[in-house]
PDB file of N, CA and C in Angstrom:
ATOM      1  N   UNK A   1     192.819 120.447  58.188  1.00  0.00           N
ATOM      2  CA  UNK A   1     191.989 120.347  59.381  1.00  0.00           C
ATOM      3  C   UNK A   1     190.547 120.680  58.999  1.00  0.00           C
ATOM      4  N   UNK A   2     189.487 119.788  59.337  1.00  0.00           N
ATOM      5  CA  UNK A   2     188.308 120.126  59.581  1.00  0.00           C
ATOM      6  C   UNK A   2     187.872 121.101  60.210  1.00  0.00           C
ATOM      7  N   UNK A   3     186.725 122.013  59.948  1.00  0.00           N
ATOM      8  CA  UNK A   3     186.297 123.179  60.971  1.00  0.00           C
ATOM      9  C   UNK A   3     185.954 122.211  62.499  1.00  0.00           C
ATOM     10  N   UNK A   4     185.060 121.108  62.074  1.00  0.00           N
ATOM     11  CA  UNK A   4     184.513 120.667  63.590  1.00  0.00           C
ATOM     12  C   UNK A   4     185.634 120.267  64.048  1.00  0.00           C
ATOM     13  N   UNK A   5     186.701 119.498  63.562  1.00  0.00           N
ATOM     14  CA  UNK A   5     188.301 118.918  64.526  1.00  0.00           C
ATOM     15  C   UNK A   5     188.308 120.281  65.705  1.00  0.00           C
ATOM     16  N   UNK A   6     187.831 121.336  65.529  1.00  0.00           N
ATOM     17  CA  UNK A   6     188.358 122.287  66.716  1.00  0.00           C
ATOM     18  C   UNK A   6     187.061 122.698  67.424  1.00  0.00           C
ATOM     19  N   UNK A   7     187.293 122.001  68.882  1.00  0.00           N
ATOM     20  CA  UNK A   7     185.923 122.242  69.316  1.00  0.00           C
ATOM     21  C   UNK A   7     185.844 123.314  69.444  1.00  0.00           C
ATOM     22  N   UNK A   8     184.357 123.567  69.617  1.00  0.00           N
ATOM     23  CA  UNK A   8     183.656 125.043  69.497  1.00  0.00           C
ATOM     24  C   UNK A   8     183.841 125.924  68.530  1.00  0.00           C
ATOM     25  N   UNK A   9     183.792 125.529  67.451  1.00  0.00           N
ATOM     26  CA  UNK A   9     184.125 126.170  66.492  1.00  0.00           C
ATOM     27  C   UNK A   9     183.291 125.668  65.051  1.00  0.00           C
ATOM     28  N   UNK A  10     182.118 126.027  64.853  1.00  0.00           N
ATOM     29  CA  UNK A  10     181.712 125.318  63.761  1.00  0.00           C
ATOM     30  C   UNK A  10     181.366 126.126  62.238  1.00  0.00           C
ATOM     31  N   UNK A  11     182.100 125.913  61.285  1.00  0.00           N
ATOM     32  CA  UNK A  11     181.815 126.574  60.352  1.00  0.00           C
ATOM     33  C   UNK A  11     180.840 126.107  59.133  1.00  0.00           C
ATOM     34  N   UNK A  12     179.746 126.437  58.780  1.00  0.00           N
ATOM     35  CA  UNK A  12     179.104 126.048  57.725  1.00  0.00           C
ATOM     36  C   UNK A  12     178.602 126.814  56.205  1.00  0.00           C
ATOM     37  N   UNK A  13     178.622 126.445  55.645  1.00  0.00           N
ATOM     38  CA  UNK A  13     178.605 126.851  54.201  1.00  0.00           C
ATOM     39  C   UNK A  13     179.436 126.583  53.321  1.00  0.00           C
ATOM     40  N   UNK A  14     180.867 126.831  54.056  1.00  0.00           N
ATOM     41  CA  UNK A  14     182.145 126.490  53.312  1.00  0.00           C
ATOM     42  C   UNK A  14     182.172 125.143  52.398  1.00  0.00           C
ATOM     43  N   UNK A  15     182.749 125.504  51.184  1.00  0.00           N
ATOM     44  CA  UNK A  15     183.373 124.325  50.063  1.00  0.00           C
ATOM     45  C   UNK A  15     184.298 124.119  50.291  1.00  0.00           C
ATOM     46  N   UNK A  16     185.360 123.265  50.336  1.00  0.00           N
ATOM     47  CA  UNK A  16     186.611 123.134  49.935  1.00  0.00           C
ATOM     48  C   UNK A  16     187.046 123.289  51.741  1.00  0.00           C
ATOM     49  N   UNK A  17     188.883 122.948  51.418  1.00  0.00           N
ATOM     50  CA  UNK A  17     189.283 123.135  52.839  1.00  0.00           C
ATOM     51  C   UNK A  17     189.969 124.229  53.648  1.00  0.00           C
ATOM     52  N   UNK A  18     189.499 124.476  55.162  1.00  0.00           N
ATOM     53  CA  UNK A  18     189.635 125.399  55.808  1.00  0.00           C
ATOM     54  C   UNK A  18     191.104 125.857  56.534  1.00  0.00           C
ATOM     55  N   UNK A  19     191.923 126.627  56.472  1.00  0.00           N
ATOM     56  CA  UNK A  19     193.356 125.946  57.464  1.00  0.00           C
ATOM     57  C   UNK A  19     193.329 127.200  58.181  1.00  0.00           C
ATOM     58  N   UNK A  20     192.893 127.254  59.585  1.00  0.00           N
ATOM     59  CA  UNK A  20     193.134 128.270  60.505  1.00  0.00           C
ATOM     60  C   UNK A  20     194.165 128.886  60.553  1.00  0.00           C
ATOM     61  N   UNK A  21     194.519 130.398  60.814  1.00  0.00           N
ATOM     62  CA  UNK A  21     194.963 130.731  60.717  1.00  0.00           C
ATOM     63  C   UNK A  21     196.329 131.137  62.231  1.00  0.00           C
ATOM     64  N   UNK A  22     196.967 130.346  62.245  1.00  0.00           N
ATOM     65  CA  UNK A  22     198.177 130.266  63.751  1.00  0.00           C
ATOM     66  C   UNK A  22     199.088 130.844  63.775  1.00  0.00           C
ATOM     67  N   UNK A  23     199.395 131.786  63.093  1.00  0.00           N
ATOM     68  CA  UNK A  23     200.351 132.916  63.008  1.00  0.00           C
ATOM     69  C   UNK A  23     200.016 134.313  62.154  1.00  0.00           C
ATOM     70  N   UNK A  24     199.888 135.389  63.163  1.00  0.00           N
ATOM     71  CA  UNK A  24     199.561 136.613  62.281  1.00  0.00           C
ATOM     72  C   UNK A  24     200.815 136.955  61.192  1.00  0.00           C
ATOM     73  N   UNK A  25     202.007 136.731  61.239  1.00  0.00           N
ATOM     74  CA  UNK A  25     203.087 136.031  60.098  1.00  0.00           C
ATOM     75  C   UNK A  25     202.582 135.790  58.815  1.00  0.00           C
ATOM     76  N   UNK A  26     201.388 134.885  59.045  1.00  0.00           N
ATOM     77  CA  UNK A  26     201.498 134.103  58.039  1.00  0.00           C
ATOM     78  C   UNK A  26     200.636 134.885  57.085  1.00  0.00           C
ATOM     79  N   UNK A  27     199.670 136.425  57.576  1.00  0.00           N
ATOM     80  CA  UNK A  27     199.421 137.331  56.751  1.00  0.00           C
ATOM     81  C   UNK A  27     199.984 137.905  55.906  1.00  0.00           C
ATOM     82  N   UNK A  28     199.589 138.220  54.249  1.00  0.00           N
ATOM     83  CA  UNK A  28     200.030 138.999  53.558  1.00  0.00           C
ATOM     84  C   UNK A  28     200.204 140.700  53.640  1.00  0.00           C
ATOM     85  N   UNK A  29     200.455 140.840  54.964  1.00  0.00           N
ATOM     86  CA  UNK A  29     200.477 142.516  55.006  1.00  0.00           C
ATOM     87  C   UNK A  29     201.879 142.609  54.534  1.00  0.00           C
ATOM     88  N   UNK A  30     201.896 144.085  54.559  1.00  0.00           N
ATOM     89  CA  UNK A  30     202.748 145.344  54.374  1.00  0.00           C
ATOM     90  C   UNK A  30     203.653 145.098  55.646  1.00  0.00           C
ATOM     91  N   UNK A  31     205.139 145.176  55.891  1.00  0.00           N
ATOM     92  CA  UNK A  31     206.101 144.695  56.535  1.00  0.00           C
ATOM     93  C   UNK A  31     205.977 145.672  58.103  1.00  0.00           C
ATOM     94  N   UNK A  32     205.427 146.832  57.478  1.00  0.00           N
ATOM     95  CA  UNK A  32     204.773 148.152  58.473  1.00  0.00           C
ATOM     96  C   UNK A  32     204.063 147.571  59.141  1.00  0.00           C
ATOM     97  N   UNK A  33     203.129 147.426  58.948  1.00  0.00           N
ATOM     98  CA  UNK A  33     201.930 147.165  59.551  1.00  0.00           C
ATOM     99  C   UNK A  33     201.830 145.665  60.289  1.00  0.00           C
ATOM    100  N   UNK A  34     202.799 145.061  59.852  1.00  0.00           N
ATOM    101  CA  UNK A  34     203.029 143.388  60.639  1.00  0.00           C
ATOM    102  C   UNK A  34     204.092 143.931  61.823  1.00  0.00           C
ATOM    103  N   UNK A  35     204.737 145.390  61.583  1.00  0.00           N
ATOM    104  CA  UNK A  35     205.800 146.059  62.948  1.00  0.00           C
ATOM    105  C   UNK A  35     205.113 145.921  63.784  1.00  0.00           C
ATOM    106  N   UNK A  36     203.631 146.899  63.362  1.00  0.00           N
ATOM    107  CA  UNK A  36     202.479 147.416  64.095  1.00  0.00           C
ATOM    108  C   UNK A  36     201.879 146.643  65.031  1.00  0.00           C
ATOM    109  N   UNK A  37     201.233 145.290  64.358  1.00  0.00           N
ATOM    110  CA  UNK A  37     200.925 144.579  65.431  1.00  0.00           C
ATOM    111  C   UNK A  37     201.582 143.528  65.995  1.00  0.00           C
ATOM    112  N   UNK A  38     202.798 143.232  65.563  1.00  0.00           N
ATOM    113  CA  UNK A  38     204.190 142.893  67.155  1.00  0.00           C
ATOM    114  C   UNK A  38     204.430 144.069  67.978  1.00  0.00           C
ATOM    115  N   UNK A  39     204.257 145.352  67.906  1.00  0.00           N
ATOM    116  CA  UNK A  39     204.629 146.099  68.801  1.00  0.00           C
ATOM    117  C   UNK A  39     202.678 145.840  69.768  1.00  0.00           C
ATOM    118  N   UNK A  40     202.059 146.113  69.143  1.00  0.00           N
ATOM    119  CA  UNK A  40     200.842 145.831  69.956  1.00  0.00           C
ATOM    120  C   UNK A  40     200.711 144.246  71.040  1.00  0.00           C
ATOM    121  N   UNK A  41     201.333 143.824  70.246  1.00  0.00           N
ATOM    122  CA  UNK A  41     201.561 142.011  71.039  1.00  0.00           C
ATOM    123  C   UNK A  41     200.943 141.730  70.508  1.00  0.00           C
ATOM    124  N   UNK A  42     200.664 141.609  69.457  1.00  0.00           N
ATOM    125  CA  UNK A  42     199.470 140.880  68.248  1.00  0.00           C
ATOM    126  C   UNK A  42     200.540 140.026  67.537  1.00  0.00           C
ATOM    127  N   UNK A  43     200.460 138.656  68.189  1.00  0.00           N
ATOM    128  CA  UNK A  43     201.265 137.469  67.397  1.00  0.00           C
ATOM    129  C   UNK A  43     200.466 135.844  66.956  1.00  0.00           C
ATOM    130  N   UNK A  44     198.975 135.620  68.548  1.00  0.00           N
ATOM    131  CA  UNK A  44     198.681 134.496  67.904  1.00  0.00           C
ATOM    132  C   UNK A  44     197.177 134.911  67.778  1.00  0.00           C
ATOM    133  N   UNK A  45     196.512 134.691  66.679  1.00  0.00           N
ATOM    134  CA  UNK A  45     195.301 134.948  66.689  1.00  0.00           C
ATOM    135  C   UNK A  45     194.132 134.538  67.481  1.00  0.00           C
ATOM    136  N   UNK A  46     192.996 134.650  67.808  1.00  0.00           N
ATOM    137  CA  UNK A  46     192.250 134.164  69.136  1.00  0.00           C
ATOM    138  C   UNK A  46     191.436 133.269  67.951  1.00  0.00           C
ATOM    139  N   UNK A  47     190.553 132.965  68.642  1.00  0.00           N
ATOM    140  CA  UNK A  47     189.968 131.373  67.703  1.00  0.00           C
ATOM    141  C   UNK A  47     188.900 131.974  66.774  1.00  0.00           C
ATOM    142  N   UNK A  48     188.320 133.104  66.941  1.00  0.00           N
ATOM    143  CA  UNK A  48     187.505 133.874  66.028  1.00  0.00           C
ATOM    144  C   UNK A  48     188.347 134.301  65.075  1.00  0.00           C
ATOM    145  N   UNK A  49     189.167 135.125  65.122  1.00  0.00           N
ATOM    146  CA  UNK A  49     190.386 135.437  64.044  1.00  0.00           C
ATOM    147  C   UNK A  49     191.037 134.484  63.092  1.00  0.00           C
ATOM    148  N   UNK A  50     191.845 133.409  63.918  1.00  0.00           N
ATOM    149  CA  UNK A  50     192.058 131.672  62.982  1.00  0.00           C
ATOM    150  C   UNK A  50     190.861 131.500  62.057  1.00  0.00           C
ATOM    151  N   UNK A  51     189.783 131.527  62.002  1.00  0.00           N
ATOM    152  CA  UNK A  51     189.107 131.375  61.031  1.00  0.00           C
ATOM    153  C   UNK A  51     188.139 132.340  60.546  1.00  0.00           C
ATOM    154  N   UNK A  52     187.994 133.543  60.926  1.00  0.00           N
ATOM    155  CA  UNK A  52     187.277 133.927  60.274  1.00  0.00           C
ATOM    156  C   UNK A  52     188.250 135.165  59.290  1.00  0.00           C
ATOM    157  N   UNK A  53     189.588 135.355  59.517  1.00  0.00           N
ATOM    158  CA  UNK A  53     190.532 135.883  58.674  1.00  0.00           C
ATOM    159  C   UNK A  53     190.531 135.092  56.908  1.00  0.00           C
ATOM    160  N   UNK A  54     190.703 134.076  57.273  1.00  0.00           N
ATOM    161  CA  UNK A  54     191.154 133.325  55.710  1.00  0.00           C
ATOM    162  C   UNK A  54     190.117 133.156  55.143  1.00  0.00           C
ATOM    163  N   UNK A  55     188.826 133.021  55.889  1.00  0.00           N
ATOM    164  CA  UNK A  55     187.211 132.967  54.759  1.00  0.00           C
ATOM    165  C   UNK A  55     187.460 134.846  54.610  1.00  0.00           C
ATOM    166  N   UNK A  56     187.434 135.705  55.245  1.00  0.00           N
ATOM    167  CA  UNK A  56     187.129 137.019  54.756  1.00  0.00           C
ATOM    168  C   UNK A  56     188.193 137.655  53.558  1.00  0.00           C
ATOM    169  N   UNK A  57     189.657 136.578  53.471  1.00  0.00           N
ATOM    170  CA  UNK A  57     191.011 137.088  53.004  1.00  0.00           C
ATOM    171  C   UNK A  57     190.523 136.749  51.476  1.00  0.00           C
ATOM    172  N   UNK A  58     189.472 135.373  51.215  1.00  0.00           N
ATOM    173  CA  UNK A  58     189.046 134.851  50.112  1.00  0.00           C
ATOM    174  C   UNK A  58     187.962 135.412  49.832  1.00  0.00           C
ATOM    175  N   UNK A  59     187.953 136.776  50.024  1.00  0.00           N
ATOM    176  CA  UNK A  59     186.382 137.473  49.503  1.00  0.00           C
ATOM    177  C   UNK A  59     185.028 137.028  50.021  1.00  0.00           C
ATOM    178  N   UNK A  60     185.167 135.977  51.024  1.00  0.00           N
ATOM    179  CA  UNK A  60     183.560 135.584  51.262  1.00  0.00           C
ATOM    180  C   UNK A  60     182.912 136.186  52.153  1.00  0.00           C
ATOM    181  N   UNK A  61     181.907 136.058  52.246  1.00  0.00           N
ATOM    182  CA  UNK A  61     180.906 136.435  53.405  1.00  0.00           C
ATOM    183  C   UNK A  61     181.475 135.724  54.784  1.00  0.00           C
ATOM    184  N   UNK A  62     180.639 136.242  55.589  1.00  0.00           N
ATOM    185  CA  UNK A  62     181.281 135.735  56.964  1.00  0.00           C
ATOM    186  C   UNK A  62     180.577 136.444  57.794  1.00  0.00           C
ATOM    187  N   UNK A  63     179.735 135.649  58.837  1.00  0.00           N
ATOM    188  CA  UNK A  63     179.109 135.708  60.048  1.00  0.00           C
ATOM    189  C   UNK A  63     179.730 135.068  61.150  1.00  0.00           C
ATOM    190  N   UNK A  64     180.127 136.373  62.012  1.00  0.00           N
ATOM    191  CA  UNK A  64     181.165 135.198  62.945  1.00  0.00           C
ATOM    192  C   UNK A  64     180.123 135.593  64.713  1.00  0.00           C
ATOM    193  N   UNK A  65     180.143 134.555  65.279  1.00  0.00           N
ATOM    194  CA  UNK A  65     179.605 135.008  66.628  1.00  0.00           C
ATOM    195  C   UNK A  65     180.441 134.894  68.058  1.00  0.00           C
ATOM    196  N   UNK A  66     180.788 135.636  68.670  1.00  0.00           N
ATOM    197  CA  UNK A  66     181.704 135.360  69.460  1.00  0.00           C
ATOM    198  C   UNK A  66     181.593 135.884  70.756  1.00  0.00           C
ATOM    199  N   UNK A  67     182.211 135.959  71.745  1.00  0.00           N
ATOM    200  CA  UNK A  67     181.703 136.131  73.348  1.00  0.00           C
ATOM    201  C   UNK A  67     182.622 137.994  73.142  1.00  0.00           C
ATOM    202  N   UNK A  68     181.808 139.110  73.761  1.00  0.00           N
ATOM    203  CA  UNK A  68     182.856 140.063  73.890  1.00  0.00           C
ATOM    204  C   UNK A  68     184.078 139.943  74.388  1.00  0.00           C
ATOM    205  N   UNK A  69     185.189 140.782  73.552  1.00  0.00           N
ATOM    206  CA  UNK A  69     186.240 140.755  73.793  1.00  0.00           C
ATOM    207  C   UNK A  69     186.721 139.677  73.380  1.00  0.00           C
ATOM    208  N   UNK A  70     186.583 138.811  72.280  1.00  0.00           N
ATOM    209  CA  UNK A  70     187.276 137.889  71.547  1.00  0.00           C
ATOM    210  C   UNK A  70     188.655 138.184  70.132  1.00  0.00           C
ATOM    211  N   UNK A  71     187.847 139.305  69.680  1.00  0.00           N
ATOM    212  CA  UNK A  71     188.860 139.270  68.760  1.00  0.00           C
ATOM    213  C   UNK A  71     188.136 139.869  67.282  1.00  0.00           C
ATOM    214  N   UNK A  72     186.795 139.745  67.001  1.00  0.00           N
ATOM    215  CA  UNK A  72     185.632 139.874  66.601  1.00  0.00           C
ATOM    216  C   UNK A  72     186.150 141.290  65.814  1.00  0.00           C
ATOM    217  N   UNK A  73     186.478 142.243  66.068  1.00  0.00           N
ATOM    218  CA  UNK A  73     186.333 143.453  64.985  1.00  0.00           C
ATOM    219  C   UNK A  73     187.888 143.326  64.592  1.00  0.00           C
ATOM    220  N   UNK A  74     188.745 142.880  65.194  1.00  0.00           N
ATOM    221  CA  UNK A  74     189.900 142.463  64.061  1.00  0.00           C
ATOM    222  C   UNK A  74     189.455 141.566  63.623  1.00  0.00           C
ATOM    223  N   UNK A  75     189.130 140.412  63.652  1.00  0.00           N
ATOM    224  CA  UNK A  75     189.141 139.524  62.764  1.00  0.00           C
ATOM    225  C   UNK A  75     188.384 139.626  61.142  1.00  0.00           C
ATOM    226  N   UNK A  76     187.565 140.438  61.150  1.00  0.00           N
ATOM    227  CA  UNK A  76     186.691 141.649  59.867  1.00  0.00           C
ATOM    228  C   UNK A  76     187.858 142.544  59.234  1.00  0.00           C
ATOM    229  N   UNK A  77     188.166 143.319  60.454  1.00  0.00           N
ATOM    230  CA  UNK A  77     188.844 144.964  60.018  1.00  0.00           C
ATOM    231  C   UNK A  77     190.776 144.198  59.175  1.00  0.00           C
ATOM    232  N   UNK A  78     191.164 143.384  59.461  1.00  0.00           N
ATOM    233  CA  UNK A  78     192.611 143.027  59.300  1.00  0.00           C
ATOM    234  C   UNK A  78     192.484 143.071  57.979  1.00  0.00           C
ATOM    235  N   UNK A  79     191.552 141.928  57.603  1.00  0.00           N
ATOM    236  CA  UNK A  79     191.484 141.542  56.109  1.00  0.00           C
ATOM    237  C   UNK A  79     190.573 142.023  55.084  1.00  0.00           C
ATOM    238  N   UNK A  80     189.940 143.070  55.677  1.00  0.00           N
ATOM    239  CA  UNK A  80     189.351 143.810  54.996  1.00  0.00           C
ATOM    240  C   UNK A  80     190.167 145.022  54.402  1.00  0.00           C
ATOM    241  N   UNK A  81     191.124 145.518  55.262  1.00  0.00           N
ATOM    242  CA  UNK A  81     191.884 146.719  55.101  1.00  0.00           C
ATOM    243  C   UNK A  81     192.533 146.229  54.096  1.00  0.00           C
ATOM    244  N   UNK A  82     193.012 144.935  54.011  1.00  0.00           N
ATOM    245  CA  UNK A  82     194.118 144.226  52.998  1.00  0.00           C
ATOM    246  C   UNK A  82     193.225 144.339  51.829  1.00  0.00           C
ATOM    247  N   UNK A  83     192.147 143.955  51.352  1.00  0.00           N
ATOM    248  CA  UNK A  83     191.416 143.827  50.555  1.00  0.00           C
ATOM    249  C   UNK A  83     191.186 145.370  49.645  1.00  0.00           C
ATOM    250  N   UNK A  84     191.124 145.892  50.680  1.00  0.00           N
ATOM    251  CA  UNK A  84     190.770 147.080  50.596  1.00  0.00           C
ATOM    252  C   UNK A  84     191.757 148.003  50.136  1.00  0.00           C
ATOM    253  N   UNK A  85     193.345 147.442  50.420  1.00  0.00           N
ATOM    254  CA  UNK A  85     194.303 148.028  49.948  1.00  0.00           C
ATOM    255  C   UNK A  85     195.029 147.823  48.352  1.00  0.00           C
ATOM    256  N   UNK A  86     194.365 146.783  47.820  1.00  0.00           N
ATOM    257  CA  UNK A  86     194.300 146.015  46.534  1.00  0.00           C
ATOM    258  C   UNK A  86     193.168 146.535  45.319  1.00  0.00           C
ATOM    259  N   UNK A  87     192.447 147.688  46.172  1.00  0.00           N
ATOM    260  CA  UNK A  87     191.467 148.008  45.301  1.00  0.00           C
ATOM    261  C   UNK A  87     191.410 149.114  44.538  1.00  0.00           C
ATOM    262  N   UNK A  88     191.873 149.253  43.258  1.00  0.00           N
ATOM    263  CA  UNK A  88     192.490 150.983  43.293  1.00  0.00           C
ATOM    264  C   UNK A  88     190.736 151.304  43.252  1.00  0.00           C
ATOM    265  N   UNK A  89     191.620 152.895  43.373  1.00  0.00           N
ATOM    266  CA  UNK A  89     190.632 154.416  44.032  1.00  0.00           C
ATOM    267  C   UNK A  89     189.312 153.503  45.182  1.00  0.00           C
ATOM    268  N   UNK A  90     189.794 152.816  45.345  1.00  0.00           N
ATOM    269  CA  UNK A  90     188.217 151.966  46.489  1.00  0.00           C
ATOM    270  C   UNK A  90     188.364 152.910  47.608  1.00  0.00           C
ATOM    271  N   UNK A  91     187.327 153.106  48.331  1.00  0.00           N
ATOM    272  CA  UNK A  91     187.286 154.090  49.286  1.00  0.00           C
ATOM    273  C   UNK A  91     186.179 153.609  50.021  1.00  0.00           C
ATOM    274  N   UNK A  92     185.239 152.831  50.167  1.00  0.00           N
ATOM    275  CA  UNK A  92     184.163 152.438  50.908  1.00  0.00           C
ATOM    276  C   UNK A  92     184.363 150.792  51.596  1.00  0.00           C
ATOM    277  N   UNK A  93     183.907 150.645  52.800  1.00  0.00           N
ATOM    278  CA  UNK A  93     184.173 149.115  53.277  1.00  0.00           C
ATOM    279  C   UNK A  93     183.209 149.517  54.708  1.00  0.00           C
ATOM    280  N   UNK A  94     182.429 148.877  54.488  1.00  0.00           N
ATOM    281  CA  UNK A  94     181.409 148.039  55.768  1.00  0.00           C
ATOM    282  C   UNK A  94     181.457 147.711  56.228  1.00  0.00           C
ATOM    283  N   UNK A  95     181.543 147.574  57.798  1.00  0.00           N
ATOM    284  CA  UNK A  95     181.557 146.600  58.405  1.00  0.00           C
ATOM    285  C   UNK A  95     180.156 146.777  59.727  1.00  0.00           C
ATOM    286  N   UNK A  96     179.647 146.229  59.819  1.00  0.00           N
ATOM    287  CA  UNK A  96     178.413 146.376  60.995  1.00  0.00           C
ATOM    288  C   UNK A  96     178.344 145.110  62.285  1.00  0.00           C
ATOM    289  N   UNK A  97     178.881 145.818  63.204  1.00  0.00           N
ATOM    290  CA  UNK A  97     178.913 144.936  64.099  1.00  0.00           C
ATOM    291  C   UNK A  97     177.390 145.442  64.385  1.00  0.00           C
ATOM    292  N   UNK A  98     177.028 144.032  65.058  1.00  0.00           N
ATOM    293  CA  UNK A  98     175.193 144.296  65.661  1.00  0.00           C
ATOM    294  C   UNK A  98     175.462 143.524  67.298  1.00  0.00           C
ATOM    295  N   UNK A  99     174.355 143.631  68.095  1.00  0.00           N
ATOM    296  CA  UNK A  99     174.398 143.293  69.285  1.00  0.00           C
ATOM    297  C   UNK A  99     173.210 142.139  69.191  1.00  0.00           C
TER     298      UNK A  99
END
């Protein structure tokens, strides 16, 4: 799938192809932490999450803009923690939401 095939949704910079992400499943977490968010009701991702999970899961940068209450600091914090859990002794991770 193309980024533009999904309206309102436009991604630019990207090389290569994009595949949103339609099942929190289809994350590489820890079997715990996939309990965690089915017990939260965290099963389909909101349209900020579908894509801005798999550009952040591939190490890239990522500017995502989204209406409050979209989905916006999971869609950073999920795959960052993962990243973050792959890193021995790593202990620092950024994230700056701005207004």
């Amino acid at each position: 799938m193309k980024p533009e095939d999904d309206i309102g949704v436009r991604v630019t910079g990207w090389n290569g192809r994009l595949e949103p992400l339609k099942s929190f499943e289809e994350l590489p977490f820890h079997k715990g932490f996939k309990h965690l968010m089915d017990r939260e009701g965290w099963r389909t991702p909101t349209r900020i999450q579908a894509y801005a999970i798999p550009i952040v899961l591939k190490n890239k940068g990522l500017i995502g803009v989204s209406a409050t209450g979209s989905g916006k600091t999971l869609a950073y914090v999920l795959p960052m923690s993962y990243i973050m859990s792959k890193i021995p002794n790593s202990k620092t991770l950024v994230l700056a939401p701005t207004r």
